[in-house]
Every structure is written in C-alpha cells, then in structure tokens.
PDB file of N, CA and C in Angstrom:
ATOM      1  N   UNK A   1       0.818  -1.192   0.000  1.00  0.00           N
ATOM      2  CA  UNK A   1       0.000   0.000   0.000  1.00  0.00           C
ATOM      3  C   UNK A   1       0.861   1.254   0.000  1.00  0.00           C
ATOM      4  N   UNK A   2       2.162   1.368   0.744  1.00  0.00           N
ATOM      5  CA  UNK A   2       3.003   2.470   1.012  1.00  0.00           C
ATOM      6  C   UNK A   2       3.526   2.855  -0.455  1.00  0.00           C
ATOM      7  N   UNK A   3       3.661   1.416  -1.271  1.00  0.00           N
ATOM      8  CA  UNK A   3       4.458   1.780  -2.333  1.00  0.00           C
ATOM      9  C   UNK A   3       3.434   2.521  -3.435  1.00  0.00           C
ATOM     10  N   UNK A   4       2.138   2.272  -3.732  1.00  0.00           N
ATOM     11  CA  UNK A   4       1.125   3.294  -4.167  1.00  0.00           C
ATOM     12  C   UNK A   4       0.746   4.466  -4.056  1.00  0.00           C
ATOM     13  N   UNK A   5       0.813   4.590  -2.624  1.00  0.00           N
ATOM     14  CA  UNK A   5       0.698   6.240  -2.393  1.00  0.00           C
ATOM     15  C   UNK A   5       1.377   7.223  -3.273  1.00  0.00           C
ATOM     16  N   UNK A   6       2.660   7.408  -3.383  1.00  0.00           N
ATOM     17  CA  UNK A   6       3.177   8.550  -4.038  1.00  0.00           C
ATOM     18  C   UNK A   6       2.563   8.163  -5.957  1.00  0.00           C
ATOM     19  N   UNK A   7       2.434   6.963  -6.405  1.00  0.00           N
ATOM     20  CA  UNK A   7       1.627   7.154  -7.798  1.00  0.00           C
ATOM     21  C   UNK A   7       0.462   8.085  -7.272  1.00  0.00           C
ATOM     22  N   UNK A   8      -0.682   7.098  -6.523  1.00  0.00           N
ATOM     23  CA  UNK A   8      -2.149   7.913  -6.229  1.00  0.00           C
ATOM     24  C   UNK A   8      -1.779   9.420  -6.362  1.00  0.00           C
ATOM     25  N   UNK A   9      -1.046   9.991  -5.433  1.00  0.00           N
ATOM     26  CA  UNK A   9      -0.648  11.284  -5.328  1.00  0.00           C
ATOM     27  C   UNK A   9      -0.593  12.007  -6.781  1.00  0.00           C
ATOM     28  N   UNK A  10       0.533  11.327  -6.929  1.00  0.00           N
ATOM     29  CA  UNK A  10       0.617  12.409  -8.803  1.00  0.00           C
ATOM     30  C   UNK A  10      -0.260  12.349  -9.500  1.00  0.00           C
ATOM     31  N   UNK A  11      -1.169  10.867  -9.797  1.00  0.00           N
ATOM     32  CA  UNK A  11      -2.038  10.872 -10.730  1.00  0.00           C
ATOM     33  C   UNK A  11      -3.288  12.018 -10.080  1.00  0.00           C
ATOM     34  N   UNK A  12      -3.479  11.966  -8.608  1.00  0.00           N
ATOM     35  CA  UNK A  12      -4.417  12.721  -8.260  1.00  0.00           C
ATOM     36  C   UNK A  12      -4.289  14.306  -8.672  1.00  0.00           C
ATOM     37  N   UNK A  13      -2.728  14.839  -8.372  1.00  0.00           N
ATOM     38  CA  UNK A  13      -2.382  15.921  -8.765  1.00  0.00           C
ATOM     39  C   UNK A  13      -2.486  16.404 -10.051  1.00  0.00           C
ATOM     40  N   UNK A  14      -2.200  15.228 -11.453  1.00  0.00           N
ATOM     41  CA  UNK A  14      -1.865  15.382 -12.823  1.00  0.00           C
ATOM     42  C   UNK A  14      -3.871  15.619 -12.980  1.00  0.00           C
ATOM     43  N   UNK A  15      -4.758  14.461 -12.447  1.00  0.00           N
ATOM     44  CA  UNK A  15      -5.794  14.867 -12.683  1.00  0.00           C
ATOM     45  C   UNK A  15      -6.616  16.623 -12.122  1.00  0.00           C
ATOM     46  N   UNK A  16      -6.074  17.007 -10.751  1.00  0.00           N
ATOM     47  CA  UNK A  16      -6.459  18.614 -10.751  1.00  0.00           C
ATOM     48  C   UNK A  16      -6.064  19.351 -11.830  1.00  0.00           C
ATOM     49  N   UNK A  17      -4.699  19.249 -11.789  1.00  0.00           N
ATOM     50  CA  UNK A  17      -4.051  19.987 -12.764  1.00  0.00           C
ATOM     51  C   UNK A  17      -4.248  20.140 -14.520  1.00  0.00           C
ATOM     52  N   UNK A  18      -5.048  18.845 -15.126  1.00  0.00           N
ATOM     53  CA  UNK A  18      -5.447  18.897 -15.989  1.00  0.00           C
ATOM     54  C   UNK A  18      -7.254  19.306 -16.323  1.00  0.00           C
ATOM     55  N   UNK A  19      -7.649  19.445 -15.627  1.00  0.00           N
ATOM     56  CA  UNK A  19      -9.162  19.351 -15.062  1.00  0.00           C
ATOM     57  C   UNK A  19      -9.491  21.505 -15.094  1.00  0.00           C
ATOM     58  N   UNK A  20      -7.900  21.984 -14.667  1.00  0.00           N
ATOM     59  CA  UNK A  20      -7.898  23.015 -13.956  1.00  0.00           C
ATOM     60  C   UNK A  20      -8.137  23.780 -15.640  1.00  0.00           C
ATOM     61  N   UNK A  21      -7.262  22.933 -16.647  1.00  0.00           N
ATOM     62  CA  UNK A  21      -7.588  23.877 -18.125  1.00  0.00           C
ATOM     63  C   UNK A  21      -8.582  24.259 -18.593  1.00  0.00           C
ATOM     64  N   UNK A  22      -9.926  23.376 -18.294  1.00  0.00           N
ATOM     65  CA  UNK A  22     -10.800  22.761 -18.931  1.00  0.00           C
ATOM     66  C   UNK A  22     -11.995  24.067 -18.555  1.00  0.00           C
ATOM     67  N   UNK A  23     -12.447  25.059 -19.534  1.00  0.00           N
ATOM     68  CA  UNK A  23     -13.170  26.176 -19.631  1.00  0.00           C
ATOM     69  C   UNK A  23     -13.896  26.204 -21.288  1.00  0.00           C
ATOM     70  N   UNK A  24     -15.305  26.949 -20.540  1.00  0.00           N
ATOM     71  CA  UNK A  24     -15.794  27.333 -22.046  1.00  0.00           C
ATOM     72  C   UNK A  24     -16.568  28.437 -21.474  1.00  0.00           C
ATOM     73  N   UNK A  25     -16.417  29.567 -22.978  1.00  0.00           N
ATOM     74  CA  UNK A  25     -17.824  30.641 -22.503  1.00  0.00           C
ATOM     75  C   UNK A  25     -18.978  30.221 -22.663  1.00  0.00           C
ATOM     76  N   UNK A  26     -19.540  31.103 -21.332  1.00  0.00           N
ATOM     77  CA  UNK A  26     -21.420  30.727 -21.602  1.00  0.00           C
ATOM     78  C   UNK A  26     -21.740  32.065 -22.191  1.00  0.00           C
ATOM     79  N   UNK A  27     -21.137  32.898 -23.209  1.00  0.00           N
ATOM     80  CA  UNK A  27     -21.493  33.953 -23.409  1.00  0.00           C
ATOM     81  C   UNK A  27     -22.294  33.982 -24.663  1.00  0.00           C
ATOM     82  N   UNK A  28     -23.915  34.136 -25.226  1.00  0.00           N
ATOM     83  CA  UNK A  28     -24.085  34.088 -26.170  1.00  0.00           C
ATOM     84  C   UNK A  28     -24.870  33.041 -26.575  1.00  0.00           C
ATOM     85  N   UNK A  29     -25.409  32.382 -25.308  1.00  0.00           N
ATOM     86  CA  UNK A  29     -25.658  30.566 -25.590  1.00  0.00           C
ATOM     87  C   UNK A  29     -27.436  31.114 -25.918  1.00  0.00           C
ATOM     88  N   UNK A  30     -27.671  30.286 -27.230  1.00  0.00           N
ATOM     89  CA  UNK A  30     -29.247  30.686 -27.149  1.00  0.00           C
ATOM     90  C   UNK A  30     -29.614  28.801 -27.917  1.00  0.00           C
ATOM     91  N   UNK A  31     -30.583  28.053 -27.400  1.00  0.00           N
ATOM     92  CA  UNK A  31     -30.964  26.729 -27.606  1.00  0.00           C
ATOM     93  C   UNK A  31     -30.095  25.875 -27.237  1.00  0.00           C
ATOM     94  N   UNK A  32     -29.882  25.809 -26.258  1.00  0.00           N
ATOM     95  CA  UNK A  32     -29.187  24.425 -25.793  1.00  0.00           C
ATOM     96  C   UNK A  32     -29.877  22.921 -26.441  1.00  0.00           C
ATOM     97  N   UNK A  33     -28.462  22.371 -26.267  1.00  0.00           N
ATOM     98  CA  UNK A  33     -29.316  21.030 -27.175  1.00  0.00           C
ATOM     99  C   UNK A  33     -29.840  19.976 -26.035  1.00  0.00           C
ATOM    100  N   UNK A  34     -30.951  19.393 -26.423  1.00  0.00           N
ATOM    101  CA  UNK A  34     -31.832  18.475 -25.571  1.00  0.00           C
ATOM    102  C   UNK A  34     -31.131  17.107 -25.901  1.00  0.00           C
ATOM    103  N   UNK A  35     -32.497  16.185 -25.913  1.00  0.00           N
ATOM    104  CA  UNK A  35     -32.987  15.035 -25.569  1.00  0.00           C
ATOM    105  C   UNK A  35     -32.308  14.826 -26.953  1.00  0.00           C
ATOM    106  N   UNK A  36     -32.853  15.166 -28.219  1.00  0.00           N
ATOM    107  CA  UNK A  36     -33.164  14.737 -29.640  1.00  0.00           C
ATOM    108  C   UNK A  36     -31.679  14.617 -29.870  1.00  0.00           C
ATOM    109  N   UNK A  37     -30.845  15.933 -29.921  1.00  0.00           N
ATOM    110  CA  UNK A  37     -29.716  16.341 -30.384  1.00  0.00           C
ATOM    111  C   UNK A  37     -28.691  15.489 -29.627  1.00  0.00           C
ATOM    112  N   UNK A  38     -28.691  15.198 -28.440  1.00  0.00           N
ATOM    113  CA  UNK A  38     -28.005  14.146 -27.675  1.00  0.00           C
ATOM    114  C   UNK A  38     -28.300  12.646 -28.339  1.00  0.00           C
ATOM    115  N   UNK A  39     -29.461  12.544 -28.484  1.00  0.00           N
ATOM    116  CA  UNK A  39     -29.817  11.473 -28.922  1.00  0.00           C
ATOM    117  C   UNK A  39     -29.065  10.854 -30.576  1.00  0.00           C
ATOM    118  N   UNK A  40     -28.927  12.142 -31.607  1.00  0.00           N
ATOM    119  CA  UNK A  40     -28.435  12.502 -32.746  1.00  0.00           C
ATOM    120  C   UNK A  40     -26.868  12.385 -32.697  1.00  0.00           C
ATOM    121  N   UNK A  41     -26.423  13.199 -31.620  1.00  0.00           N
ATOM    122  CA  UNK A  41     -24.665  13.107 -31.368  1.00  0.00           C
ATOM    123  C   UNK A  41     -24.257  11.918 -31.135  1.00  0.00           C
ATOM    124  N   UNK A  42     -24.837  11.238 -29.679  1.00  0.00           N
ATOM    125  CA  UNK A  42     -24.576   9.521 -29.607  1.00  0.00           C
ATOM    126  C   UNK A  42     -24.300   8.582 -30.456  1.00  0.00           C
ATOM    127  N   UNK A  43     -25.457   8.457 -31.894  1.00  0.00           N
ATOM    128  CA  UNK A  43     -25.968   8.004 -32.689  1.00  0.00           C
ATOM    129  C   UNK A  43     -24.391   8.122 -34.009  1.00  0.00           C
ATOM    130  N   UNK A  44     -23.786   8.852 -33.431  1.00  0.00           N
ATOM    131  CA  UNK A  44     -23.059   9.160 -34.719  1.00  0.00           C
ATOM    132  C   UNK A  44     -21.738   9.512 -34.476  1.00  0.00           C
ATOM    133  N   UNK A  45     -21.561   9.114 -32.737  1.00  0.00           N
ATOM    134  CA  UNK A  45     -20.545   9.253 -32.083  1.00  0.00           C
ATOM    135  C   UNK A  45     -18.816   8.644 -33.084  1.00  0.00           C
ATOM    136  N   UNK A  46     -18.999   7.584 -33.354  1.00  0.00           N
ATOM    137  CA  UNK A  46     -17.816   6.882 -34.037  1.00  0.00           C
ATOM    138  C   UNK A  46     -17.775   8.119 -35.487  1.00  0.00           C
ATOM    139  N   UNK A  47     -18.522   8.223 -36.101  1.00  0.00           N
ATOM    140  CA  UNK A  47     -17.890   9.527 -37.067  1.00  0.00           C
ATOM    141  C   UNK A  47     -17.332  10.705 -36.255  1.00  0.00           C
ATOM    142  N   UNK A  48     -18.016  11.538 -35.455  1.00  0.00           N
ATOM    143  CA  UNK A  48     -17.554  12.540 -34.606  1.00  0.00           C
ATOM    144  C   UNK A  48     -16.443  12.358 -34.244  1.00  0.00           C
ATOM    145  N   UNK A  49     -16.102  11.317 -34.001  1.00  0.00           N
ATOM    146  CA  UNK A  49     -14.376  10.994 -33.027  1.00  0.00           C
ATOM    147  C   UNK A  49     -13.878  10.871 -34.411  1.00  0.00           C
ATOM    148  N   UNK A  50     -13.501  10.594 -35.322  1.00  0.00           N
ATOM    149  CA  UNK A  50     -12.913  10.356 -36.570  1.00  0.00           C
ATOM    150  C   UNK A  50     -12.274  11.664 -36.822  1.00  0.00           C
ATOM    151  N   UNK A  51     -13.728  12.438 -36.923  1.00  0.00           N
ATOM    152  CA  UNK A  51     -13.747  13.834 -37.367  1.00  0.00           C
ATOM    153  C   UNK A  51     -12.827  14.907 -36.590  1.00  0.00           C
ATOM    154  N   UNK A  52     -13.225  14.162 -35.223  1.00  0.00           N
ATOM    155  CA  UNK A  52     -12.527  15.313 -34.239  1.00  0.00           C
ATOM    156  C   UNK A  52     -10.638  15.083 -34.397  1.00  0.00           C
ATOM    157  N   UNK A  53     -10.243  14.126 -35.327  1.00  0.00           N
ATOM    158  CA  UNK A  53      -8.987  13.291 -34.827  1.00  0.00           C
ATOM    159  C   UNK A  53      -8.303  14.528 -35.763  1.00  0.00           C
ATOM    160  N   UNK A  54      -9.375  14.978 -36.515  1.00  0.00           N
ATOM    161  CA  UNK A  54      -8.464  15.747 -38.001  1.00  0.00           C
ATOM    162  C   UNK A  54      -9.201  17.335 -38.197  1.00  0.00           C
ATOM    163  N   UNK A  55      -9.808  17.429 -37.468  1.00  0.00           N
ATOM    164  CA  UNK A  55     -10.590  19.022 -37.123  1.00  0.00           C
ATOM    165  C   UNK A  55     -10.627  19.476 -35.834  1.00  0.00           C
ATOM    166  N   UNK A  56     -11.207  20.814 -35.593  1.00  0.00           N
ATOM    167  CA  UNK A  56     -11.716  20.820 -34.535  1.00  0.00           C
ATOM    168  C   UNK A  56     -12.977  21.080 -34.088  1.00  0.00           C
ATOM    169  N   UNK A  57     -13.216  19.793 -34.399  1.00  0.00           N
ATOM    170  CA  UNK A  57     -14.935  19.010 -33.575  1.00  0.00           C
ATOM    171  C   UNK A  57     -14.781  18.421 -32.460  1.00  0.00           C
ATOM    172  N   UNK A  58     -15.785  18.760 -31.981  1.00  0.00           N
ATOM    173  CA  UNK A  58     -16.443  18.406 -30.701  1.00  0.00           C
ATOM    174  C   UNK A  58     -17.054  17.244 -30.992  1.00  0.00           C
ATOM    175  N   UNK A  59     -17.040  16.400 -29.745  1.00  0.00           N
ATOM    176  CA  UNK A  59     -17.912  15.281 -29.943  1.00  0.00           C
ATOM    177  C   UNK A  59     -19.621  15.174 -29.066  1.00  0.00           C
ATOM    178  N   UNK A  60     -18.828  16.243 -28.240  1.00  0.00           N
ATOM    179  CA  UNK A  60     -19.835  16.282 -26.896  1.00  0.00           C
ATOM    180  C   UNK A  60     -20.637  17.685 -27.002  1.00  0.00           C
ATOM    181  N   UNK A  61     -21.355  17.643 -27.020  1.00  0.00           N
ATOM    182  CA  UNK A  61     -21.954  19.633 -26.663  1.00  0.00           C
ATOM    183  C   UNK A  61     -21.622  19.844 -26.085  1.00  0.00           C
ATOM    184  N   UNK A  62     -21.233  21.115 -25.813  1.00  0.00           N
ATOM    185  CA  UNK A  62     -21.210  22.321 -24.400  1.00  0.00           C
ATOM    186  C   UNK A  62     -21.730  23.624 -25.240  1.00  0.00           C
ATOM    187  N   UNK A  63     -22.193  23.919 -24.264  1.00  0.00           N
ATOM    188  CA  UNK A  63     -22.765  23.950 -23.047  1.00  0.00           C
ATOM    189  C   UNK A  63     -24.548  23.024 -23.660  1.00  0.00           C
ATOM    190  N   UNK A  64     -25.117  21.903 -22.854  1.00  0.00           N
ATOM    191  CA  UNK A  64     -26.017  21.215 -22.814  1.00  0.00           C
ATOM    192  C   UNK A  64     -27.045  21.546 -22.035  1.00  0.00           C
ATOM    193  N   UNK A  65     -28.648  20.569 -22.853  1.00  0.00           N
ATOM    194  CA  UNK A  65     -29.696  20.817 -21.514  1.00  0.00           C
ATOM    195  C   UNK A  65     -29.252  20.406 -20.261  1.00  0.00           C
ATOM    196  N   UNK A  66     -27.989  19.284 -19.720  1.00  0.00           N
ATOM    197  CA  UNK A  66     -27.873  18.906 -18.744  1.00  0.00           C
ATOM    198  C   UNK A  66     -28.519  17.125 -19.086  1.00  0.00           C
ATOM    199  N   UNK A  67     -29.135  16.978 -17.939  1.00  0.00           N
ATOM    200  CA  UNK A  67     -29.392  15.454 -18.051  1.00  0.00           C
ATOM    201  C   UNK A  67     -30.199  14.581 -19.215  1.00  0.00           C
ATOM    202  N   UNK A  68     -31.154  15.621 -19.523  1.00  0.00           N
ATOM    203  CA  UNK A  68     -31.298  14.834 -21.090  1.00  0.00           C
ATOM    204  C   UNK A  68     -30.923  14.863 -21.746  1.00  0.00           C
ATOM    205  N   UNK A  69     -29.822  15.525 -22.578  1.00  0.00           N
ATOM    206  CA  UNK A  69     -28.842  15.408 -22.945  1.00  0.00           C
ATOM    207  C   UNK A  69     -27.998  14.343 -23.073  1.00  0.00           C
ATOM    208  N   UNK A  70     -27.439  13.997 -21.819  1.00  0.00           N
ATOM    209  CA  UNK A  70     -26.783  12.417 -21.548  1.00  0.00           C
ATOM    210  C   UNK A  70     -27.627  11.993 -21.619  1.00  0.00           C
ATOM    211  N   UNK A  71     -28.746  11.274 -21.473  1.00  0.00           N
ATOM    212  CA  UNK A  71     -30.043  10.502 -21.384  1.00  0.00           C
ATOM    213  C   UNK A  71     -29.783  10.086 -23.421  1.00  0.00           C
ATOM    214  N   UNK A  72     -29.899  11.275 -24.016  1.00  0.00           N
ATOM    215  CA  UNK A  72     -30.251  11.090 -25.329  1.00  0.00           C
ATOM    216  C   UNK A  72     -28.769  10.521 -25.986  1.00  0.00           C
ATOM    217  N   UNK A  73     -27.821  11.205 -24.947  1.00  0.00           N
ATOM    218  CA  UNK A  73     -26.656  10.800 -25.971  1.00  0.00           C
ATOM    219  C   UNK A  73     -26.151   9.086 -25.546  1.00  0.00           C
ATOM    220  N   UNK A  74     -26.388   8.877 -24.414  1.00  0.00           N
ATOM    221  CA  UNK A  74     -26.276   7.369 -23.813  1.00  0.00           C
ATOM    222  C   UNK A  74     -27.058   6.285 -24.933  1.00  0.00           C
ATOM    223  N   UNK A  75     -28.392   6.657 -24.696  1.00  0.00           N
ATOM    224  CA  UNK A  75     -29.532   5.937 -26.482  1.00  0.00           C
ATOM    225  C   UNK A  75     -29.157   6.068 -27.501  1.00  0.00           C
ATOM    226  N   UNK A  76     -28.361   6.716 -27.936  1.00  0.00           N
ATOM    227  CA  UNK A  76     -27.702   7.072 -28.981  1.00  0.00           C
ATOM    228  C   UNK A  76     -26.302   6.215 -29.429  1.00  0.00           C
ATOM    229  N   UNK A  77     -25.699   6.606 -28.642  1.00  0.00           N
ATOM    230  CA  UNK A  77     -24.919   5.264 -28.150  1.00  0.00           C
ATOM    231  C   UNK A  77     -25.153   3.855 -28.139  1.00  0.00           C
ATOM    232  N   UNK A  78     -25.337   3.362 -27.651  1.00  0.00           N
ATOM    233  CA  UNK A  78     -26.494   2.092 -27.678  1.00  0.00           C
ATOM    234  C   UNK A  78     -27.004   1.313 -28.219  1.00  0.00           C
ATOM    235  N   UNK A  79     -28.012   2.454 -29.057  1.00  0.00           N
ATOM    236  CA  UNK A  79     -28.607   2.059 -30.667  1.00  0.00           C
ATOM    237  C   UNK A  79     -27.432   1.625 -31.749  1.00  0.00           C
ATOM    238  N   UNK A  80     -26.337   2.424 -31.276  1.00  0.00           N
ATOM    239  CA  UNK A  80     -25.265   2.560 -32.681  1.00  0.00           C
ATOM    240  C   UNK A  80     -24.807   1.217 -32.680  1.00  0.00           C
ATOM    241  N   UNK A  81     -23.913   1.150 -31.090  1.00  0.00           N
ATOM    242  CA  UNK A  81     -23.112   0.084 -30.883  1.00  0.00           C
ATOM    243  C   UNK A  81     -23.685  -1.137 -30.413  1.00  0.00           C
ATOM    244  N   UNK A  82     -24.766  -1.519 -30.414  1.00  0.00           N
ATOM    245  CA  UNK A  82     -25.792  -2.589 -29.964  1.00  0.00           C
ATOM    246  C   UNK A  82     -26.121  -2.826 -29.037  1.00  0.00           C
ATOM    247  N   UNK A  83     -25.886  -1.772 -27.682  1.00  0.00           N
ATOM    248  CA  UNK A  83     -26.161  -1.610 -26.577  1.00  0.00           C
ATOM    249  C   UNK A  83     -25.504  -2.682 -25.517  1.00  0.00           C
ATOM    250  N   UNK A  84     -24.674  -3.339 -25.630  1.00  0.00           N
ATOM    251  CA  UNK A  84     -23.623  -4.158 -25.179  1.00  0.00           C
ATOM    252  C   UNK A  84     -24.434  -5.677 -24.544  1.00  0.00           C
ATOM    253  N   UNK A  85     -25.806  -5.905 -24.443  1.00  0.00           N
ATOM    254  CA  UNK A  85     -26.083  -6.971 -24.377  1.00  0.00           C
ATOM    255  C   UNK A  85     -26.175  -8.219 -25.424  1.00  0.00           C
ATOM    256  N   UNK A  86     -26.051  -7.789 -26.633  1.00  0.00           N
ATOM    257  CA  UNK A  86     -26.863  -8.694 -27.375  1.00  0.00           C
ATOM    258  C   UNK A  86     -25.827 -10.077 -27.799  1.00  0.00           C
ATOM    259  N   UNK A  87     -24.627 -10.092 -26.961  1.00  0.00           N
ATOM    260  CA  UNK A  87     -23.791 -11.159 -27.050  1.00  0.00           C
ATOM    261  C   UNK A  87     -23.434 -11.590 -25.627  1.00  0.00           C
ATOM    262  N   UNK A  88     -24.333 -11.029 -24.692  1.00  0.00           N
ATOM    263  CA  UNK A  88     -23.813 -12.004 -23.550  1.00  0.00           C
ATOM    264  C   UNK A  88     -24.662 -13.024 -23.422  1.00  0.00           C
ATOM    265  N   UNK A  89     -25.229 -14.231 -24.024  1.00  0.00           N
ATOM    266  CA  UNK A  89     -25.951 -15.383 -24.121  1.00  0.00           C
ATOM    267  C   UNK A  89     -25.141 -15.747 -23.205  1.00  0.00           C
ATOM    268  N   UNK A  90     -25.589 -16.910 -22.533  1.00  0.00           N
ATOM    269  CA  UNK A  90     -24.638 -18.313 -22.024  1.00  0.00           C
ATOM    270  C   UNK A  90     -24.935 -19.219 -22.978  1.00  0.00           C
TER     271      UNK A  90
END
C-alpha cells in the first residue's frame, strides 16, 4: 500500500491539474441542445471521433440541456453500438 501512495498522489495531482484547463464561454448561448440532439450526437458518435482526430470538432456539446442530454446521448450510443447486451448469451 506504502508503495502506491506517491503514484495515487501524482495521478491525483496530474488529474487537478489537468481538469484546472478545462473552460468554455457561456457567453451568447441561445438553444441548448436536448434530448433529440443528444440522442443525434450519440448516434453518430464513431464519425464525430474520426472527425474530431483531423478538425476541430467536438464530440460532446457544451454547453447542454444537462441530463437529457446524456439521457439522449447514452440511447444514442447504444442504438449505434448494440447496446452491449446482445452477445452475452450463455
């Protein structure tokens, strides 16, 4: 356990410290995206990350409705990638 501590430590530190960059303006915000548009981003997530590898796209909204939002983008998700049950048979 003694010999973990000083990792925990840095990674805890490297995570404030990277966390600390992380800003956007709310200046100007008119329609935040809901349920649908979360639902739409999820859905299409694996292009978005492609896109984002060679632009600068976002994959995620900001600023969002908040929880439906994730709600829509989680279904979205899901739908795309098959929602991770459909191969755990026994």
């Amino acid at each position: 356990m003694k010999k973990r501590m000083p990792l925990l430590i840095v990674l805890l530190l490297g995570a404030i410290l990277f966390t600390a960059c992380a800003t956007h303006s709310l200046e100007n915000v008119t329609g935040l995206p809901g349920f649908l548009k979360g639902l739409l981003h999820g859905f299409i997530l694996l292009f978005s990350f492609i896109g984002s590898l060679f632009t600068d796209y976002e994959i995620y909204a900001f600023p969002n409705a908040g929880g439906w939002y994730d709600f829509g983008f989680l279904l979205g998700v899901m739908m795309f990638f098959g929602g991770g049950g459909a191969k755990a048979r026994c």
